[in-house]
C-alpha atoms as a PDB file:
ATOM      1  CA  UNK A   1    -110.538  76.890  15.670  1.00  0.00           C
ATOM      2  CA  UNK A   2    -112.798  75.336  13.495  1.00  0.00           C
ATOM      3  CA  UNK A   3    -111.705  72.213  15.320  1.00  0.00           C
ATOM      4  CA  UNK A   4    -113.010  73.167  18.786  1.00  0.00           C
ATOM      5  CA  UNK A   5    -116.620  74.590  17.153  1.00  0.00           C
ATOM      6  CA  UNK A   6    -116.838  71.337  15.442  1.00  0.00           C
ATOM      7  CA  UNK A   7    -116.165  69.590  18.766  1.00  0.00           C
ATOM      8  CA  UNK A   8    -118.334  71.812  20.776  1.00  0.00           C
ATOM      9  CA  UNK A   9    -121.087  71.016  18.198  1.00  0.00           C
ATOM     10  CA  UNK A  10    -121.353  67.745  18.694  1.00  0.00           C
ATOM     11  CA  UNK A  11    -121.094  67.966  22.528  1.00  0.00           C
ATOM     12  CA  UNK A  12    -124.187  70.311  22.170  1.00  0.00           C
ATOM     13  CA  UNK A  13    -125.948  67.600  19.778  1.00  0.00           C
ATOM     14  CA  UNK A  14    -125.121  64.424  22.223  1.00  0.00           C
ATOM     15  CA  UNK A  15    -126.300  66.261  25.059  1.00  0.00           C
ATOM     16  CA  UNK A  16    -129.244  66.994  23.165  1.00  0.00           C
ATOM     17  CA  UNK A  17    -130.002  63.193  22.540  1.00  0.00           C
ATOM     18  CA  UNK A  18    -128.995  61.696  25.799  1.00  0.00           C
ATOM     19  CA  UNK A  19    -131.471  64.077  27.054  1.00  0.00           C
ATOM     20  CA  UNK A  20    -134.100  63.127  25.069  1.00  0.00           C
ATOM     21  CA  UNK A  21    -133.710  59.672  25.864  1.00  0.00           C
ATOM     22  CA  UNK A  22    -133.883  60.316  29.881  1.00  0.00           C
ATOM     23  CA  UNK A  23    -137.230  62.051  29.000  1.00  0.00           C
ATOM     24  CA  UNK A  24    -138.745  59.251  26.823  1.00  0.00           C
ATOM     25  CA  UNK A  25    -137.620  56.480  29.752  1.00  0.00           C
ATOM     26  CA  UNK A  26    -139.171  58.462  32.224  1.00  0.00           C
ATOM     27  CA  UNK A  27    -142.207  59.198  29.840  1.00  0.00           C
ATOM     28  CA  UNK A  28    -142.799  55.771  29.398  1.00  0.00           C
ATOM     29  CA  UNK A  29    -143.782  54.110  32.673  1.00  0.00           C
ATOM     30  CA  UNK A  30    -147.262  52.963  32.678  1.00  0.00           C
ATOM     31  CA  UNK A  31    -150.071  54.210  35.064  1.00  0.00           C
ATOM     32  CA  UNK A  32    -153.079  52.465  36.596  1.00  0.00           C
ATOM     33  CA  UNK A  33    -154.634  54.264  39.365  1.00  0.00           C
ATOM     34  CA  UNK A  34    -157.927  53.290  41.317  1.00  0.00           C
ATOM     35  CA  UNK A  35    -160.760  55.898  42.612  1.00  0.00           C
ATOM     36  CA  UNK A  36    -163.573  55.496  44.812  1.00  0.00           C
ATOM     37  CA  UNK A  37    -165.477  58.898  43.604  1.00  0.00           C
ATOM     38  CA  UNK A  38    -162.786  61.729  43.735  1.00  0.00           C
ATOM     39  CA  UNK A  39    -160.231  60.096  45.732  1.00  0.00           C
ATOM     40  CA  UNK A  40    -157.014  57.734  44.178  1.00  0.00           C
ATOM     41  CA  UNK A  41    -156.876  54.524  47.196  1.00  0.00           C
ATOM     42  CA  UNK A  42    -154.671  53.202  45.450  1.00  0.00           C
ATOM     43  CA  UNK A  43    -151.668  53.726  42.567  1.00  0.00           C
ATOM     44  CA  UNK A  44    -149.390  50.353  40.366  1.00  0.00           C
ATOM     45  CA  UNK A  45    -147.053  51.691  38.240  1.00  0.00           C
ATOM     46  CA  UNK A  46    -144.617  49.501  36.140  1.00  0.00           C
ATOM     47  CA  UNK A  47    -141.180  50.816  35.084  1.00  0.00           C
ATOM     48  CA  UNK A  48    -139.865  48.869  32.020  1.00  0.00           C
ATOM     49  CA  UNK A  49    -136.226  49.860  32.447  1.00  0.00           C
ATOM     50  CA  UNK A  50    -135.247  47.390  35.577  1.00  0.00           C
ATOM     51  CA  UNK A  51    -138.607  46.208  35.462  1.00  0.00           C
ATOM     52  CA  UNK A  52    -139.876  47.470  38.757  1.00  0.00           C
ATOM     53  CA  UNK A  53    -143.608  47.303  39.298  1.00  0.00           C
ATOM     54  CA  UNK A  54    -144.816  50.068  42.433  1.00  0.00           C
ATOM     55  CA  UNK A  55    -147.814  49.286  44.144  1.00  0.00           C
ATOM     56  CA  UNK A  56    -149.396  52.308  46.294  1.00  0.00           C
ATOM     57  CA  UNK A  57    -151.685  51.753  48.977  1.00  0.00           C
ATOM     58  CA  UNK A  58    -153.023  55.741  49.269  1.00  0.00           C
ATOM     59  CA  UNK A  59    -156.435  54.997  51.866  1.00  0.00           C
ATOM     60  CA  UNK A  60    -156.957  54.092  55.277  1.00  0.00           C
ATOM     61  CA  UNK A  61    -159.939  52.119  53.384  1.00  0.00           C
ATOM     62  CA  UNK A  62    -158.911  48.883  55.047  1.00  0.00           C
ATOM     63  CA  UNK A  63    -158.448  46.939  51.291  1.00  0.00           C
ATOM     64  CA  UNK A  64    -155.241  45.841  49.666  1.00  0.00           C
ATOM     65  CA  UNK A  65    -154.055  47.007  46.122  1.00  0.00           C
ATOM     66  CA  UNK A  66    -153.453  44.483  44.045  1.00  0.00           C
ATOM     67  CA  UNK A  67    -151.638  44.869  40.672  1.00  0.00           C
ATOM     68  CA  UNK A  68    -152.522  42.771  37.604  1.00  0.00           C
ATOM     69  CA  UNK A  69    -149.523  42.661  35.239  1.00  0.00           C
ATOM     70  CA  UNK A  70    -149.725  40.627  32.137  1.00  0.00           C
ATOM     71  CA  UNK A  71    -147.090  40.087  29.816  1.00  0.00           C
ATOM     72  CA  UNK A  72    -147.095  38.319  26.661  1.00  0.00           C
ATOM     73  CA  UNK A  73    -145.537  35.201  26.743  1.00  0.00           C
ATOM     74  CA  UNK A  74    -145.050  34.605  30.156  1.00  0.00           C
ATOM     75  CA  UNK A  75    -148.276  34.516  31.893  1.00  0.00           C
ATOM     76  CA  UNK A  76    -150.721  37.230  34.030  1.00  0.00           C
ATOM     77  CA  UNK A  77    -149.113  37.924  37.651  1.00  0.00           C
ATOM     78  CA  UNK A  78    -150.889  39.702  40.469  1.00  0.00           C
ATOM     79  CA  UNK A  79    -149.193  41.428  43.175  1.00  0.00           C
ATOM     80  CA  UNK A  80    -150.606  42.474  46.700  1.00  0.00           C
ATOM     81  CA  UNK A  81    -149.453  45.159  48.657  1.00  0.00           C
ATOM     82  CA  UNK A  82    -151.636  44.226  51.664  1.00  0.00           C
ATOM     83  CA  UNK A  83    -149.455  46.776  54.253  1.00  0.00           C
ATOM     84  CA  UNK A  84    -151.995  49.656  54.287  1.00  0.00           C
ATOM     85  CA  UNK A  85    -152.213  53.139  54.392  1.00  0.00           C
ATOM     86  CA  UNK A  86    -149.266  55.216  52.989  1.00  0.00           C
ATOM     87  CA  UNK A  87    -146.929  52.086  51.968  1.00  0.00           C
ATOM     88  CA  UNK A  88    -145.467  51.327  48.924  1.00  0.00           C
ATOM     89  CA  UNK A  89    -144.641  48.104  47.428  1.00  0.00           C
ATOM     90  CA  UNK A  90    -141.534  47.699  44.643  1.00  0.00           C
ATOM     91  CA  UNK A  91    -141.370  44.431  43.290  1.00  0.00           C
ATOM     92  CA  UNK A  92    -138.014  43.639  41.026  1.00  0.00           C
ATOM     93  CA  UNK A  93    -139.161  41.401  37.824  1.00  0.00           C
ATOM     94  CA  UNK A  94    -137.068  40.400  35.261  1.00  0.00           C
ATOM     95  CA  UNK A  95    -138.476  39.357  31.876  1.00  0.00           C
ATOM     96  CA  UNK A  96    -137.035  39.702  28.285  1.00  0.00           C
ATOM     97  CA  UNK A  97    -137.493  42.946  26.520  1.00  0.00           C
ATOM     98  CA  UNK A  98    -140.088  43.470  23.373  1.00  0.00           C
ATOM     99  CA  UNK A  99    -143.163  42.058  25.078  1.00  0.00           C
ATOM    100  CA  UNK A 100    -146.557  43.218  25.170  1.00  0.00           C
ATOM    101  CA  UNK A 101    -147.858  44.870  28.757  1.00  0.00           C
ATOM    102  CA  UNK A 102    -150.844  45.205  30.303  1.00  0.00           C
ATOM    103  CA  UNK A 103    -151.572  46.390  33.979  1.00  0.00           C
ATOM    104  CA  UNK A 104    -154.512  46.817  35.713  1.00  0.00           C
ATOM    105  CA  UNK A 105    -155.291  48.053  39.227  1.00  0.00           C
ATOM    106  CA  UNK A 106    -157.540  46.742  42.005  1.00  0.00           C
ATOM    107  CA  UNK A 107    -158.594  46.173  45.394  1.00  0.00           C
ATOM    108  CA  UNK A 108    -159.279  43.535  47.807  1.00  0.00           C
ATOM    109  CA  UNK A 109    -158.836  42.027  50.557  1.00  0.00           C
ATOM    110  CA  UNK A 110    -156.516  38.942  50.995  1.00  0.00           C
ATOM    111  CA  UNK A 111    -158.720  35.435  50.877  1.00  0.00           C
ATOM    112  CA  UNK A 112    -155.093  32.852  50.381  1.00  0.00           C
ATOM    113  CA  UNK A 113    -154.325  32.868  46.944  1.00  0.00           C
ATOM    114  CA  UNK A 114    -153.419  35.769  44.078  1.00  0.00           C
ATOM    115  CA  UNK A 115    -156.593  36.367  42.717  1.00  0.00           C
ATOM    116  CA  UNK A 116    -159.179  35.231  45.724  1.00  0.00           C
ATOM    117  CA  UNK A 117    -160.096  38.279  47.322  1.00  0.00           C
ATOM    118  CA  UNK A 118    -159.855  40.969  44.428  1.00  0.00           C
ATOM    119  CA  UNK A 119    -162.589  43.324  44.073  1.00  0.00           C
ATOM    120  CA  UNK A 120    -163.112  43.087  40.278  1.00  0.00           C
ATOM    121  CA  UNK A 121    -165.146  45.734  39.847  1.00  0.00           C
ATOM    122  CA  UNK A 122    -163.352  48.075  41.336  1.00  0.00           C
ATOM    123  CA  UNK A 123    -161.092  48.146  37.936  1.00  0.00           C
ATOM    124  CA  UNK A 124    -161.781  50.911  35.797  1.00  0.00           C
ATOM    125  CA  UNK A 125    -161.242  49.913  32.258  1.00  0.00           C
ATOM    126  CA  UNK A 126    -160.103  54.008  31.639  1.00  0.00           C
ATOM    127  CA  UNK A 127    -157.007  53.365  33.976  1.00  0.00           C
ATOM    128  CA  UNK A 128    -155.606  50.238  31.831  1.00  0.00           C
ATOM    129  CA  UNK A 129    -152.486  50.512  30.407  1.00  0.00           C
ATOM    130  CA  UNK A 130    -151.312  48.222  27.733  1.00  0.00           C
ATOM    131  CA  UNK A 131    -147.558  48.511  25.953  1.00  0.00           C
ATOM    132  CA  UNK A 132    -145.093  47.131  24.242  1.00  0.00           C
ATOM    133  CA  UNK A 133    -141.939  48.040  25.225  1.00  0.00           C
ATOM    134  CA  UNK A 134    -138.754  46.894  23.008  1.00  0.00           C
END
């Protein structure tokens, strides 16, 4: 008997943990949206586990979003989803764990090349997100 409480307490305690880690994975994607007033145009999000960056066009605006992802050690990417209104973007990267992350949103309007044609002020320095994620 004491067996099967012993048993059953350490089913309770894993599922306690394993639950708490789903939470903290989930927890810890970084945000960057981008407003004109009141209204979100646009959304990048970047999910560490898989490393999956989302780029969200939310406004029949006529801009692109444009993600800025830095990451220590390997270099500062940008990332256009230039397919309008309603469409999402999910890039697959693949970099070593324990770097340093920063992402920043924009918009702009395709000129040729990754950063020709961003709107640079249209970053808000409040929506940054910067992490390190091990």
């Amino acid at each position: 008997m004491r067996r099967t409480a012993r048993i059953a307490t350490t089913l309770a305690a894993l599922s306690t943990v394993i639950g708490l880690t789903s939470s903290s994975a989930q927890a810890d994607n970084a945000n960057a949206g981008i407003y004109t007033g009141w209204n979100q145009v646009g959304y990048c999000e970047f999910r560490p586990y898989g490393e999956h960056l989302i780029i969200k066009d939310l406004d029949a605006d006529g801009h692109s979003i444009v993600a800025q992802l830095s990451v220590e050690g390997y270099g500062t990417y940008y990332y256009w989803n230039s397919e309008g209104n309603g469409t999402t973007r999910d890039k697959d990267l693949e970099f070593a764990e324990d770097h340093h992350v920063t992402l920043r949103c924009y918009v702009g309007d395709w000129k040729g090349s990754p950063t020709e044609g961003i709107i640079w002020d249209s970053y808000d320095k409040m929506n940054e997100f910067a992490r390190t994620w091990t």
